[in-house]
C-alpha atoms as a PDB file:
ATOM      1  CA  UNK A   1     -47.007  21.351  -5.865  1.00  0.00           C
ATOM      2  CA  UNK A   2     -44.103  23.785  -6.170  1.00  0.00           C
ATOM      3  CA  UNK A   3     -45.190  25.725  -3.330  1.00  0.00           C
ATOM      4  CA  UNK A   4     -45.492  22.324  -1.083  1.00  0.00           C
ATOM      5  CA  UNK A   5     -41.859  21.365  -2.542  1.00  0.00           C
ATOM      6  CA  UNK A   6     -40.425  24.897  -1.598  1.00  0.00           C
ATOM      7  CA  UNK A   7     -41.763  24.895   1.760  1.00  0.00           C
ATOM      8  CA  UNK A   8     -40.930  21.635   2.786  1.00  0.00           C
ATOM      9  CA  UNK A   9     -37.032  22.640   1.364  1.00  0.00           C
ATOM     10  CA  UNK A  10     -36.970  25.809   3.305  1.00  0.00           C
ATOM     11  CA  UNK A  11     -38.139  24.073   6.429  1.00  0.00           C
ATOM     12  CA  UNK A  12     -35.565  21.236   6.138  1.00  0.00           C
ATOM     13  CA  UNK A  13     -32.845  23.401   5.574  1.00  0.00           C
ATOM     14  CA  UNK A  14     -33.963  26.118   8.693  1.00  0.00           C
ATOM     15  CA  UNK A  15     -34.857  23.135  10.836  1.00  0.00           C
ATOM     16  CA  UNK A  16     -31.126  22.384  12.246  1.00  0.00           C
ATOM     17  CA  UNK A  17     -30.364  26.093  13.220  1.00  0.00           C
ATOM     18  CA  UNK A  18     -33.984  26.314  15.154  1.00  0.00           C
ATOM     19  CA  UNK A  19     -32.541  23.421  17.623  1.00  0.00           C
ATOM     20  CA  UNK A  20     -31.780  24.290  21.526  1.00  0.00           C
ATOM     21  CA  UNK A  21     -28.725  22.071  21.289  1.00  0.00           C
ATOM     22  CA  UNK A  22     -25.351  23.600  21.951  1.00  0.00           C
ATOM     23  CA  UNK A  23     -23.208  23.611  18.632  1.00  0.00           C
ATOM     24  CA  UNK A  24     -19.522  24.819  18.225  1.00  0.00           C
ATOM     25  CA  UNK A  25     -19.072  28.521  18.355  1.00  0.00           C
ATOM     26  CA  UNK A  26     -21.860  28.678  20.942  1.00  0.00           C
ATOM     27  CA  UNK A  27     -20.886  30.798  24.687  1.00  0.00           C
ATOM     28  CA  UNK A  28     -20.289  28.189  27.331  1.00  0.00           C
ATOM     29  CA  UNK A  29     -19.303  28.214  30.964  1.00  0.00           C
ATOM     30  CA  UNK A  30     -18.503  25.079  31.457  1.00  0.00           C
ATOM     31  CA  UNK A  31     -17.771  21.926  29.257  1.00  0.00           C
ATOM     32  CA  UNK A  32     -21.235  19.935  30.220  1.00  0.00           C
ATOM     33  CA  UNK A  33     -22.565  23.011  28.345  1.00  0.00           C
ATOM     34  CA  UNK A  34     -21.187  21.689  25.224  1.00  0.00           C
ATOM     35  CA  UNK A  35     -21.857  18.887  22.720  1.00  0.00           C
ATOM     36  CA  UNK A  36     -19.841  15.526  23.788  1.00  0.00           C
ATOM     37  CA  UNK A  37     -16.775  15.874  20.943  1.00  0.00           C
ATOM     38  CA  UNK A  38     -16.083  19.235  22.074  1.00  0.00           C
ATOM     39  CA  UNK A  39     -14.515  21.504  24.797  1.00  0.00           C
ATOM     40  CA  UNK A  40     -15.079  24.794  26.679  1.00  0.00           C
ATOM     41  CA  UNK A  41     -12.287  26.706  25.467  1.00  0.00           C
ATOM     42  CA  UNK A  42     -11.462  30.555  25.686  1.00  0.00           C
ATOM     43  CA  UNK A  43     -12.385  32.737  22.387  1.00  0.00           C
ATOM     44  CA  UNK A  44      -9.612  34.019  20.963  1.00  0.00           C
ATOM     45  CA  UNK A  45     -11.027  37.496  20.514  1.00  0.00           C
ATOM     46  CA  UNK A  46     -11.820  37.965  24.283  1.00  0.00           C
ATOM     47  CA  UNK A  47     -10.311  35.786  26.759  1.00  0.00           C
ATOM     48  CA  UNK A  48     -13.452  36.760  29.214  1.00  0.00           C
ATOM     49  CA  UNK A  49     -15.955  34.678  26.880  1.00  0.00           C
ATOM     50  CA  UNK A  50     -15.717  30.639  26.780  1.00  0.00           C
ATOM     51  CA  UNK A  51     -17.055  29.333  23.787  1.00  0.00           C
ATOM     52  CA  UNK A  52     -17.575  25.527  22.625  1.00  0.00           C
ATOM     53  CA  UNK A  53     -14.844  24.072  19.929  1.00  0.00           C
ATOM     54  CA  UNK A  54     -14.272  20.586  18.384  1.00  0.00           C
ATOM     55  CA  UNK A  55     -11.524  18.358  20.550  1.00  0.00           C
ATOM     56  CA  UNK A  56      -9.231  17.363  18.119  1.00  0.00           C
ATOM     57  CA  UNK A  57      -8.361  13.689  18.301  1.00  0.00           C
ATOM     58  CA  UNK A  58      -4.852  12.591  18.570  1.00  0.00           C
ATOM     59  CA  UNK A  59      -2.308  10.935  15.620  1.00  0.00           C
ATOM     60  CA  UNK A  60      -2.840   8.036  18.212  1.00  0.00           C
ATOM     61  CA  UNK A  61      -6.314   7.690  18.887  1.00  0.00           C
ATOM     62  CA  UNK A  62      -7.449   7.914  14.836  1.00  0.00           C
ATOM     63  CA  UNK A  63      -4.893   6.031  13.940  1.00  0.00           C
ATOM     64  CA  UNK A  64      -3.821   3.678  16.571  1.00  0.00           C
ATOM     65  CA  UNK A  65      -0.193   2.914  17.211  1.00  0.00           C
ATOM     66  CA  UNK A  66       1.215   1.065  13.974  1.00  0.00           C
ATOM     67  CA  UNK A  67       4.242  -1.108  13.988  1.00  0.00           C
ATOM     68  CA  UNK A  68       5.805  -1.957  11.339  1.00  0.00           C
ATOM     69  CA  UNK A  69       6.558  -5.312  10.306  1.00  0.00           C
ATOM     70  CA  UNK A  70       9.959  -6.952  11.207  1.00  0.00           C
ATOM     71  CA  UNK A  71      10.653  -7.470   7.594  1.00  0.00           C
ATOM     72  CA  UNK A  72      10.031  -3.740   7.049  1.00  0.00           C
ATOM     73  CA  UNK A  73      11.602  -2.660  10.504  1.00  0.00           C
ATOM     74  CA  UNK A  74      14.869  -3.778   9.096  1.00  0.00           C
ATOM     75  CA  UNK A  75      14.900  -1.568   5.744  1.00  0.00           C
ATOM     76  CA  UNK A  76      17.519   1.269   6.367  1.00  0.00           C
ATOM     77  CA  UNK A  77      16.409   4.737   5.379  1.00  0.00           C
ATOM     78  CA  UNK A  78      17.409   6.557   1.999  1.00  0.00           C
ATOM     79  CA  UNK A  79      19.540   4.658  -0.387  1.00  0.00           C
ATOM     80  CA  UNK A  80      20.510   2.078   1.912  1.00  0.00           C
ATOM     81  CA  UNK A  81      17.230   0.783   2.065  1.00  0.00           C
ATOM     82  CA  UNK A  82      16.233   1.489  -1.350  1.00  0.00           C
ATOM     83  CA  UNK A  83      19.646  -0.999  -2.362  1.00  0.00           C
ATOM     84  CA  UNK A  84      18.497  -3.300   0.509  1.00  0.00           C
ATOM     85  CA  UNK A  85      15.238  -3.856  -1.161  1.00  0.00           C
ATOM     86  CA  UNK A  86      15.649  -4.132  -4.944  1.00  0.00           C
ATOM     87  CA  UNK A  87      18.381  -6.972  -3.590  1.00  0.00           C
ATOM     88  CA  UNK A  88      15.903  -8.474  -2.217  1.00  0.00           C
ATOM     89  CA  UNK A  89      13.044  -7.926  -5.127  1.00  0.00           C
ATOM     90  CA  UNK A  90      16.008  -9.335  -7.502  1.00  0.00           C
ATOM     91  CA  UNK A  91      16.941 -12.505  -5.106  1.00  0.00           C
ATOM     92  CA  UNK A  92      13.195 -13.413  -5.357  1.00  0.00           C
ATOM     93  CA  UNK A  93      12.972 -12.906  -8.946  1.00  0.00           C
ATOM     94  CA  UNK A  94      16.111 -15.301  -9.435  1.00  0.00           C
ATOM     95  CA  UNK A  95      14.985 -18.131  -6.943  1.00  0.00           C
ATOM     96  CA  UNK A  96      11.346 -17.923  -9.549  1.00  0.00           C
ATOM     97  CA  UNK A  97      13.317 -18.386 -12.183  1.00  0.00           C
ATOM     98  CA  UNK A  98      15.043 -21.199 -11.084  1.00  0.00           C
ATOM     99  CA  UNK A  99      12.336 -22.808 -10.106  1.00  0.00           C
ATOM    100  CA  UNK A 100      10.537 -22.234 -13.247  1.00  0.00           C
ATOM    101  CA  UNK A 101      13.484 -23.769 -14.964  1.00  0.00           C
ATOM    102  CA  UNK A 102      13.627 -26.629 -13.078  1.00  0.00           C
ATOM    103  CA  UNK A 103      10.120 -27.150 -13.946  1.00  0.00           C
ATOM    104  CA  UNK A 104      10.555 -26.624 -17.977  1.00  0.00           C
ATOM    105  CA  UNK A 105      12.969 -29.187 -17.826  1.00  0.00           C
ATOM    106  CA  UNK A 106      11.382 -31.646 -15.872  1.00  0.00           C
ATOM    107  CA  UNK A 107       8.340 -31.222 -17.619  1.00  0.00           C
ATOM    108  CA  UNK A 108      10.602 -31.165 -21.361  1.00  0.00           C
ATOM    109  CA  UNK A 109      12.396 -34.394 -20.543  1.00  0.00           C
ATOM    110  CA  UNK A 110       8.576 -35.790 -19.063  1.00  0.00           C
ATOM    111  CA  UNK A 111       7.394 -34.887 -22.378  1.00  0.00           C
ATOM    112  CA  UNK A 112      10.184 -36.790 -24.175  1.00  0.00           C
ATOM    113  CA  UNK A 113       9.467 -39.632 -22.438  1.00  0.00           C
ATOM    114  CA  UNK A 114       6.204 -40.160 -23.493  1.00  0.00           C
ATOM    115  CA  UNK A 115       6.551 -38.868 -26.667  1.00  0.00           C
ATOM    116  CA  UNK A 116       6.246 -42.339 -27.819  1.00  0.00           C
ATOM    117  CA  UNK A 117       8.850 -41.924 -31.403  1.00  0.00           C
ATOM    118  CA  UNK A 118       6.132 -39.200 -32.500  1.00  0.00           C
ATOM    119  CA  UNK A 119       7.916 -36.484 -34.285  1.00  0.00           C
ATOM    120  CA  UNK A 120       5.728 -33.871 -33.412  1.00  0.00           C
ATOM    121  CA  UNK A 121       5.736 -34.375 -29.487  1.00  0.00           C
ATOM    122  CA  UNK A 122       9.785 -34.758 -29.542  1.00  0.00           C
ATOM    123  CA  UNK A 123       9.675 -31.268 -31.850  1.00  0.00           C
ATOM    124  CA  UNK A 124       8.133 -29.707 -28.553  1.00  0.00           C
ATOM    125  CA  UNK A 125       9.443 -31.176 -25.801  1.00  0.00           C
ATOM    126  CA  UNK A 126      12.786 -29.950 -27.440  1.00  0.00           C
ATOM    127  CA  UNK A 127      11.562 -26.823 -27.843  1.00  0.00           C
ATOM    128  CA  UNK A 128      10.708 -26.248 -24.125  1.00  0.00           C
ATOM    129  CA  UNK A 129      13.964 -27.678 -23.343  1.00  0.00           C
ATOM    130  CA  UNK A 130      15.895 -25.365 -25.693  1.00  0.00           C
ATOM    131  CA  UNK A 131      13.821 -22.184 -24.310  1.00  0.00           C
ATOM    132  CA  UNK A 132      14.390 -23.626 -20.581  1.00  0.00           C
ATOM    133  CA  UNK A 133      18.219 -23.102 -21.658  1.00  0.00           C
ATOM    134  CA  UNK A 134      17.417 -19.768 -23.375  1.00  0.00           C
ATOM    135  CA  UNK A 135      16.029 -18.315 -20.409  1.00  0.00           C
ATOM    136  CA  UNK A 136      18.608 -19.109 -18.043  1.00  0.00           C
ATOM    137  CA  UNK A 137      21.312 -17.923 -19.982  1.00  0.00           C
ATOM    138  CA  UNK A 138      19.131 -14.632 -20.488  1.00  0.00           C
ATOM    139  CA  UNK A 139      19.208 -14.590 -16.474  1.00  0.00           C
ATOM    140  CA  UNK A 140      22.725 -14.960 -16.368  1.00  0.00           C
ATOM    141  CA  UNK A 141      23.041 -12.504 -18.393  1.00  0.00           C
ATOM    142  CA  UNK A 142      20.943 -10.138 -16.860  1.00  0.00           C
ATOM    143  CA  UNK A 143      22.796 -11.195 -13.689  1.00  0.00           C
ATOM    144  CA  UNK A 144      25.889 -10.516 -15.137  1.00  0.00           C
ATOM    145  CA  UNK A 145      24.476  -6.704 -15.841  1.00  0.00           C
ATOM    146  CA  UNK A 146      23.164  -6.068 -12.648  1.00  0.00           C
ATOM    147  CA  UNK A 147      26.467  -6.598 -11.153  1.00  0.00           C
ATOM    148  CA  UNK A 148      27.707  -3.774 -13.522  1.00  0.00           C
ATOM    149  CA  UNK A 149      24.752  -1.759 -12.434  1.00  0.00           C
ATOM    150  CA  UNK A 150      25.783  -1.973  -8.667  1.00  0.00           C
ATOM    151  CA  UNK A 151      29.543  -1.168  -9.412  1.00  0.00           C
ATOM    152  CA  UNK A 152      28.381   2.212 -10.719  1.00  0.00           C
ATOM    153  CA  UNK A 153      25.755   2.737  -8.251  1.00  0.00           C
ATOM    154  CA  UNK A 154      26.759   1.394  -5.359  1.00  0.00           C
ATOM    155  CA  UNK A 155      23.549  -0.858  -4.819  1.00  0.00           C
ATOM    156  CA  UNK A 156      24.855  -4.388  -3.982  1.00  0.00           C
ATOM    157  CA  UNK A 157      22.469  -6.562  -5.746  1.00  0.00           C
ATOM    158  CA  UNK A 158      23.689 -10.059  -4.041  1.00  0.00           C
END
């Protein structure tokens, strides 16, 4: 069984070099001698002999041509657009926000509403109310930072 197994490997592994087929590095004299993804180019050792070599595929042909998105297109380069887009990250961190707060408080005074008298449910609609408040004041006054931030840097935030 070994000897079956170590035939059958050697033959498998000889088989490809015992093909007819033109392969790179083969003599050529002239490109329909070659495989269809390569050329008839001169060796570099002797100009005399042609010899079969990949064709190597343009930057546009593996990649295509890519265009960047408008949104993207309009980014400066360096620190301008570095600054240009951390504004931007912040401006759609603070319009969440806002909208999350509008939310706690609408659903706060909702759940005061209904609350019916019971202790419990007032308790935490006030609660969500009061944290509503606590977070928007802790966005001011991360707001109030980031302005700070920009003097120093230079990045203008808003």
């Amino acid at each position: 069984m070994k000897k079956l197994l170590l035939t059958l490997t050697l033959i498998l592994i000889l088989t490809p070099g015992l093909s007819l087929a033109a392969s790179y590095g083969d003599q050529c004299t002239k490109p329909s001698d070659c495989p269809s993804d390569s050329v008839c180019q001169p060796s570099k050792a002797d100009a005399n002999i042609f010899l079969c070599s990949p064709s190597l595929p343009t930057p546009v042909s593996v990649f295509g041509k890519i265009i960047p998105p408008q949104a993207v297109e309009d980014l400066g380069i360096g620190g301008t657009g570095i600054s240009q887009f951390l504004s931007n990250l912040v401006k759609l961190i603070y319009i969440v926000a806002t909208i999350v707060f509008i939310l706690m408080i609408v659903w706060g005074a909702f759940e005061w509403l209904v609350s019916g008298g019971d202790k419990d449910k007032v308790a935490s609609a006030q609660r969500r109310l009061t944290n509503a408040f606590i977070g928007i004041v802790l966005f001011a006054v991360a707001f109030a930072i980031l302005k700070v931030v920009g003097t120093f840097t230079g990045f203008n935030f808003f």
